[in-house]
Protein backbone atom coordinates (compact mmCIF):
# COMPACT_ATOMS: atom_id res chain seq x y z
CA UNK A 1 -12.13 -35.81 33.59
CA UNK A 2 -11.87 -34.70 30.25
CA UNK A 3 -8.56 -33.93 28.52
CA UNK A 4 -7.61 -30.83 27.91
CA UNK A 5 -7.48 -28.74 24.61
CA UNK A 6 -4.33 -27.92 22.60
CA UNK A 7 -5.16 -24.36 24.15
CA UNK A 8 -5.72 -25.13 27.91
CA UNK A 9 -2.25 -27.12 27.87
CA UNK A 10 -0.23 -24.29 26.95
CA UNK A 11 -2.29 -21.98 28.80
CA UNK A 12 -2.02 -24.07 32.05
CA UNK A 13 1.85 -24.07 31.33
CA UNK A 14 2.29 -20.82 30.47
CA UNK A 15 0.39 -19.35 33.37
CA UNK A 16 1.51 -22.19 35.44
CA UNK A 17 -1.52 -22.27 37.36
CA UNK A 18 -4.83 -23.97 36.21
CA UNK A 19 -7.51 -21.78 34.09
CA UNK A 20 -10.87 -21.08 35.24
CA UNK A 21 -13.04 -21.25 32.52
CA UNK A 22 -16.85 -20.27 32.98
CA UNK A 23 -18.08 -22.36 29.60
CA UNK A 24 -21.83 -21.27 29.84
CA UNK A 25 -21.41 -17.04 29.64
CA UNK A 26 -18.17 -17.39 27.69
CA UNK A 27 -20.33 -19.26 25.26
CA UNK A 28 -22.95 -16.72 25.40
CA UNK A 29 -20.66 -13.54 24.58
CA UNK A 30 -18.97 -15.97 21.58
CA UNK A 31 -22.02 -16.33 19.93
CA UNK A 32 -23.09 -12.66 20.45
CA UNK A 33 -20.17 -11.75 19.17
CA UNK A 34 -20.83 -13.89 15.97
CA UNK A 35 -24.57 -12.51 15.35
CA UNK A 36 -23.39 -8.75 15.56
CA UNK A 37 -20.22 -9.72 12.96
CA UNK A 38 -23.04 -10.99 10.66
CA UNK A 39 -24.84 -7.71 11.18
CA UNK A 40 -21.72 -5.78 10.25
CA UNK A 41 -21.19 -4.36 13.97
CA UNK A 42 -17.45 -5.29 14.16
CA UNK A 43 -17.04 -2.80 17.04
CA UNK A 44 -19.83 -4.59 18.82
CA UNK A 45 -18.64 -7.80 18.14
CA UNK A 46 -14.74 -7.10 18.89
CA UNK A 47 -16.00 -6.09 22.74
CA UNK A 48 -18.61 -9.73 23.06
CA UNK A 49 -15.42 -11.80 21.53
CA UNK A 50 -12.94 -9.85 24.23
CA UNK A 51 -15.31 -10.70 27.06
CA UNK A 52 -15.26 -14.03 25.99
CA UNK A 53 -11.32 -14.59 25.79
CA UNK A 54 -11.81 -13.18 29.37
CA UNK A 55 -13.73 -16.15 30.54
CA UNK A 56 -13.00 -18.91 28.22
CA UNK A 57 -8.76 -17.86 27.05
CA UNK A 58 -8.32 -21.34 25.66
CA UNK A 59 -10.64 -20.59 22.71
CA UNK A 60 -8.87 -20.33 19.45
CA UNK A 61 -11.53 -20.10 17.49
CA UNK A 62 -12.87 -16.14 19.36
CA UNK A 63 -8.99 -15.51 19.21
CA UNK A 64 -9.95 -15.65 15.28
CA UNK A 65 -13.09 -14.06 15.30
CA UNK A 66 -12.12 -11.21 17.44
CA UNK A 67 -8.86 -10.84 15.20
CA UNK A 68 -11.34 -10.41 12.27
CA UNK A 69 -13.60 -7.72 13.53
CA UNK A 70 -10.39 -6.18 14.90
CA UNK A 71 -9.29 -6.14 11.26
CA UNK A 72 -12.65 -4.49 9.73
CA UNK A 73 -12.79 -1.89 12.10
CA UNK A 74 -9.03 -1.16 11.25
CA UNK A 75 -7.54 -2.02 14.39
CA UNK A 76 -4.88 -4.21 12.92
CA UNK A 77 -2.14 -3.81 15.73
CA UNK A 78 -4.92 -5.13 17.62
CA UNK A 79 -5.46 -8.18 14.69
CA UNK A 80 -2.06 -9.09 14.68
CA UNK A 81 -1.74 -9.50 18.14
CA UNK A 82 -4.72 -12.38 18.30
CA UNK A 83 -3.37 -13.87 15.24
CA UNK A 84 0.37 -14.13 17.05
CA UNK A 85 -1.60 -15.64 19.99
CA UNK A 86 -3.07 -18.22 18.01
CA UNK A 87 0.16 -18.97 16.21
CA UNK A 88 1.98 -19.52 19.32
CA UNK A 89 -0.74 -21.73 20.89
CA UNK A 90 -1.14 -23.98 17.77
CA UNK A 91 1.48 -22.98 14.87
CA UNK A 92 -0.56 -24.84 12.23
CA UNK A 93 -3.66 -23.12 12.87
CA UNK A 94 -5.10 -22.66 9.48
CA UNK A 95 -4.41 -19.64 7.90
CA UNK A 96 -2.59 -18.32 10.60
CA UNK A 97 0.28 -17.60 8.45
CA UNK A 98 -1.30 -15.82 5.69
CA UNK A 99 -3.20 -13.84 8.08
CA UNK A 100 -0.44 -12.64 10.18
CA UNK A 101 1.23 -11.67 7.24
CA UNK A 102 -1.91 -9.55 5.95
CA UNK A 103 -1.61 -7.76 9.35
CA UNK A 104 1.78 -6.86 9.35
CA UNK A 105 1.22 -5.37 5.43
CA UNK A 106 -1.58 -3.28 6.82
CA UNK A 107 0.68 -1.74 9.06
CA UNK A 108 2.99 -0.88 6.80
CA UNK A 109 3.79 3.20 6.85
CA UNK A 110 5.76 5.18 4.64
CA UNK A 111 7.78 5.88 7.63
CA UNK A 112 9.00 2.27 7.76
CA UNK A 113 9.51 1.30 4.01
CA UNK A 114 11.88 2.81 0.79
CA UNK A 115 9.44 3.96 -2.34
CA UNK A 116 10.20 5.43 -5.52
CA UNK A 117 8.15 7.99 -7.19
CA UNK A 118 8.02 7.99 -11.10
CA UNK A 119 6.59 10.46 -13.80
CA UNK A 120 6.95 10.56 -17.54
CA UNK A 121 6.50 12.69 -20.01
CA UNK A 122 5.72 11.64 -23.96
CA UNK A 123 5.43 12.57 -27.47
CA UNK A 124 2.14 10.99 -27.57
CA UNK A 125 -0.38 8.63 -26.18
CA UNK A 126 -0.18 6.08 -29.32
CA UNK A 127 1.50 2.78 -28.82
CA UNK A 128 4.33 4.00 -31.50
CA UNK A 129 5.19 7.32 -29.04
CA UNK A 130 7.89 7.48 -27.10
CA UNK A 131 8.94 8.81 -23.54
CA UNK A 132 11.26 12.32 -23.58
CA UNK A 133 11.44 13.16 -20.38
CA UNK A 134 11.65 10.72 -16.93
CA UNK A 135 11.42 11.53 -13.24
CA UNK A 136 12.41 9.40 -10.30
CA UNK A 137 12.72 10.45 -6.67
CA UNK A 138 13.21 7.85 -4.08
CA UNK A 139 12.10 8.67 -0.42
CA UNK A 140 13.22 6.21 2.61
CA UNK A 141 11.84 6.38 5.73
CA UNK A 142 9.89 9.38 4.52
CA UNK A 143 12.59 11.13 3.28
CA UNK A 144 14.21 12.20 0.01
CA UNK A 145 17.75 10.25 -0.97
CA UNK A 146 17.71 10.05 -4.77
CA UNK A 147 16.79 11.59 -7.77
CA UNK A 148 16.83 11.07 -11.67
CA UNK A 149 15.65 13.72 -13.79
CA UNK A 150 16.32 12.95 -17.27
CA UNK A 151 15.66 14.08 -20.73
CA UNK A 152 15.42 11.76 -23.61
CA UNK A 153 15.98 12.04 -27.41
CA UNK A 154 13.07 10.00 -28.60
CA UNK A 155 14.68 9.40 -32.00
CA UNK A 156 12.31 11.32 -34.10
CA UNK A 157 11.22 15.01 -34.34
CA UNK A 158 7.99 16.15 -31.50
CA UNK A 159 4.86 17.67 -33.08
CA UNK A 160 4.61 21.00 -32.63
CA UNK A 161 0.77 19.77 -31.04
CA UNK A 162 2.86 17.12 -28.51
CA UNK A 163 5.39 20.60 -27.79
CA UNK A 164 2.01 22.97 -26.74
CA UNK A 165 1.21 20.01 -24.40
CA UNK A 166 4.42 19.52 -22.30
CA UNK A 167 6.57 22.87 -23.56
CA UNK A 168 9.72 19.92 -24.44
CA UNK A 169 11.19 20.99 -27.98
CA UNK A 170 13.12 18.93 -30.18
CA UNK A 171 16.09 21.16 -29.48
CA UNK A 172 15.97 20.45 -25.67
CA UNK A 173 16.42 16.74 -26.70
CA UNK A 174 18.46 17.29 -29.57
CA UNK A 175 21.74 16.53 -27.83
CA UNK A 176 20.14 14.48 -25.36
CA UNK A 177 20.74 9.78 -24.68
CA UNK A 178 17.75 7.72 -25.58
CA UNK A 179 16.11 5.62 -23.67
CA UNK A 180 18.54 2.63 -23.60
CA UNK A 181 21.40 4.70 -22.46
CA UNK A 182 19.88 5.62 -19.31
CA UNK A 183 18.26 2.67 -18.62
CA UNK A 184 20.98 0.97 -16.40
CA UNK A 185 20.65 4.06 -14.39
CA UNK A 186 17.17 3.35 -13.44
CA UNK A 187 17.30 0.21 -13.47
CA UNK A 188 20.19 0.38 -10.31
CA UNK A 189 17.83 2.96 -8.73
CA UNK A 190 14.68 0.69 -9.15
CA UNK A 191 16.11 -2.06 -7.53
CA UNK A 192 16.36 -2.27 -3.97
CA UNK A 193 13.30 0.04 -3.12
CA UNK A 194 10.41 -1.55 -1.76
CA UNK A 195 7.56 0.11 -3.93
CA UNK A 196 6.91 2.55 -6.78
CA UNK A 197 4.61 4.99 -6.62
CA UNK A 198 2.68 6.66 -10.17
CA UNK A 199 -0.21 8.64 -10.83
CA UNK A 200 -2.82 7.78 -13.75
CA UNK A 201 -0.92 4.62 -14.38
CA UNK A 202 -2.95 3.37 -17.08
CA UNK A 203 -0.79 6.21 -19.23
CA UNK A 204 2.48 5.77 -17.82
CA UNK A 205 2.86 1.89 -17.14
CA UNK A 206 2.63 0.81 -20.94
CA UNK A 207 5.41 3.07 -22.01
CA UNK A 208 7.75 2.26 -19.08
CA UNK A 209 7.05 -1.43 -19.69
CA UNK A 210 7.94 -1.16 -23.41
CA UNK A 211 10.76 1.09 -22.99
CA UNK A 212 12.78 0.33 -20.02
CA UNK A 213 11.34 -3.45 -19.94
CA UNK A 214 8.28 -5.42 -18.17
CA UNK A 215 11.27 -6.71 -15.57
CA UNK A 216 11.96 -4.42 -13.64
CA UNK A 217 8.33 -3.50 -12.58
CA UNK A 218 7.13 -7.35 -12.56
CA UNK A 219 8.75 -7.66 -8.77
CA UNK A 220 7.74 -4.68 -7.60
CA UNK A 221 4.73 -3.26 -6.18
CA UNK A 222 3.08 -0.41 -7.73
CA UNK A 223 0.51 1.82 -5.89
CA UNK A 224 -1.16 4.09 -8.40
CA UNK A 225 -2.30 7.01 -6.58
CA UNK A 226 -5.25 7.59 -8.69
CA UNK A 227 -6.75 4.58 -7.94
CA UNK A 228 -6.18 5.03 -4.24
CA UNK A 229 -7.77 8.49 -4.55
CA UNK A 230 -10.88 6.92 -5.94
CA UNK A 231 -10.58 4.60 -3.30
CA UNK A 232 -10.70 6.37 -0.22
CA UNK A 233 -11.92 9.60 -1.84
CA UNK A 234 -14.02 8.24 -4.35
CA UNK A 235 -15.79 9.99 -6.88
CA UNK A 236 -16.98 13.30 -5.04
CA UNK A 237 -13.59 14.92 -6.11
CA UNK A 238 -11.26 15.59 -9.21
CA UNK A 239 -8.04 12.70 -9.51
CA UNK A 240 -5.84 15.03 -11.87
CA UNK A 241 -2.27 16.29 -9.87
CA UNK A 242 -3.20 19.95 -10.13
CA UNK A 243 -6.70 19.18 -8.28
CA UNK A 244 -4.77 17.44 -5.82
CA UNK A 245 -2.34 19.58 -5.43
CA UNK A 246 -5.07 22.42 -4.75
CA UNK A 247 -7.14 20.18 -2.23
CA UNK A 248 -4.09 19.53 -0.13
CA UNK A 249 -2.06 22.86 -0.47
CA UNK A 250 1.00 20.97 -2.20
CA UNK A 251 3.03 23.64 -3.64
CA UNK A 252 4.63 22.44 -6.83
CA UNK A 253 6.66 24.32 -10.00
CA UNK A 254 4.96 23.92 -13.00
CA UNK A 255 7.73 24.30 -15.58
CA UNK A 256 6.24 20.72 -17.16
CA UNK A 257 9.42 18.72 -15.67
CA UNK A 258 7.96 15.60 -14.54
CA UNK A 259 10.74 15.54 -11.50
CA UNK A 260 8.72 18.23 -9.96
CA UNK A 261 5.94 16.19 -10.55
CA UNK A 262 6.99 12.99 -9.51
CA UNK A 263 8.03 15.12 -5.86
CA UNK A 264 4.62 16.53 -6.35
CA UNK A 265 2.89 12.97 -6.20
CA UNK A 266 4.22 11.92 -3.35
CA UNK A 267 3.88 14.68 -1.02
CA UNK A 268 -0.11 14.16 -2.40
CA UNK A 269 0.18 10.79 -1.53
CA UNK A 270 1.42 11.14 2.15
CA UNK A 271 -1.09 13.78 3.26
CA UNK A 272 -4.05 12.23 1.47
CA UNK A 273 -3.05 9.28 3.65
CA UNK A 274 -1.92 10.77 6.76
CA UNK A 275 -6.11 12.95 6.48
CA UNK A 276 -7.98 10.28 5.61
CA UNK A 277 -6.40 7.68 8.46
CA UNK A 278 -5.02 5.36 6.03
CA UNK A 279 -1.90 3.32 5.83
CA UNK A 280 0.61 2.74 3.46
CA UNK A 281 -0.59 -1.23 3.92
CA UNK A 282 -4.01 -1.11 3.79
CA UNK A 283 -3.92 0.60 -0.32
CA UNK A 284 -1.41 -1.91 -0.99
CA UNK A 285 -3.43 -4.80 0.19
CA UNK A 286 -6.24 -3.65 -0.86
CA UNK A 287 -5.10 -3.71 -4.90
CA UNK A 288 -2.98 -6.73 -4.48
């Protein structure tokens, strides 16, 4: 008799009965499963690998490969649960860990998490500019707790050119902290959420990073929501916040006060997701 598998032994115990195991078809539906994976037809592949569990349940190794083309055809409730089977069969299954972990990211919703939204507005788009007006609204569990909507005296007089741009005058900033006063004040807010959420963040990151410093955004995770947008919508449509807006009927006051912008972003960001089936998870995983 030949000894049983890491697999059959807790299988036999947890069942407590012995497994019947038909080697030959469960074979046959494995390796099915593997040529239609390498063709791309997850779906396919996913059904051959299930079929195979169902005659052979002590093999680890379809657990995996069923997890996988659970994963690529998005099904990654379904991913995580063959990945928690493996893990409790044989904890030191390679890459079980990371893996699971993957899976429970990609399930990640904005339901289930605490993000904060930020916009700026600036005098200019040279390194030597400086930011004069900041937005932050937080949102937990999908719903608005917190908001910062500040004005800041740069420290030297706005170009009539910047002023046509964003409609801030020196006089609204006149009387108005700079940056550094503020910045404990975002910094408290900053802290505990899970994520922060920007648009066009190739503007806005550089300035936040030399003005309110690289810490605070070095832990955190940032989702840029025009990179997502090119992501899942790529290039067939327009990325700026007023074409958003427009394509999914986000009303939004456009008095050039980035707080109505920052609210403005994320209400893009939840029903871009919510119409093109994506999850919070999967755009953060995907730009890790």
């Amino acid at each position: 008799m030949t000894s049983m598998s890491i697999a059959e032994k807790y299988l036999n115990k947890e069942n407590k009965r012995f497994i019947t195991v038909d080697s030959g078809r469960a074979i046959q539906y494995y390796n099915s499963g593997i040529e239609k994976s390498k063709k791309g037809d997850y779906k396919s592949a996913e059904k051959d690998f299930s079929k195979s569990l169902k005659l052979n349940p002590a093999n680890l190794d379809a657990y995996h490969c069923r997890g996988y083309a659970r994963n690529e055809i998005r099904d990654y409730r379904g991913a995580l649960e063959d990945i928690n089977k493996i893990l409790k069969i044989n904890p030191n299954y390679k890459h079980g860990a990371y893996n699971r972990d993957l899976m429970e990211t990609r399930l990640l919703d904005l339901k289930n998490c605490s993000i904060a939204v930020l916009d700026i507005e600036t005098t200019g788009l040279n390194a030597n500019d400086k930011i004069i007006d900041i937005g932050i609204v937080v949102y937990s569990k999908g719903k608005m707790i917190k908001q910062i909507s500040q004005l800041v005296n740069p420290g030297f007089s706005i170009s009539s050119k910047s002023t046509k741009v964003h409609s801030i005058t020196n006089e609204m900033v006149k009387k108005m902290p700079d940056i550094n006063k503020i910045q404990p004040e975002i910094k408290k807010l900053l802290k505990d959420v899970d994520y922060i959420l920007i648009h066009h963040g190739g503007y806005s990151i550089p300035f936040l990073q030399r003005e309110l410093g690289i810490r605070i955004f070095s832990k955190k995770e940032i989702v840029d929501l025009l990179k997502v947008s090119m992501f899942i919508e790529k290039s067939s449509v327009k990325h700026d916040l007023d074409s958003f807006c427009k394509r999914y009927r986000v009303k939004w006051l456009k008095n050039h006060r980035v707080i109505n912008e920052a609210k403005a972003i994320y209400q893009c960001f939840e029903k871009m997701l919510h119409k093109k089936g994506f999850t919070l998870g999967e755009v953060i995983s995907r730009f890790k």
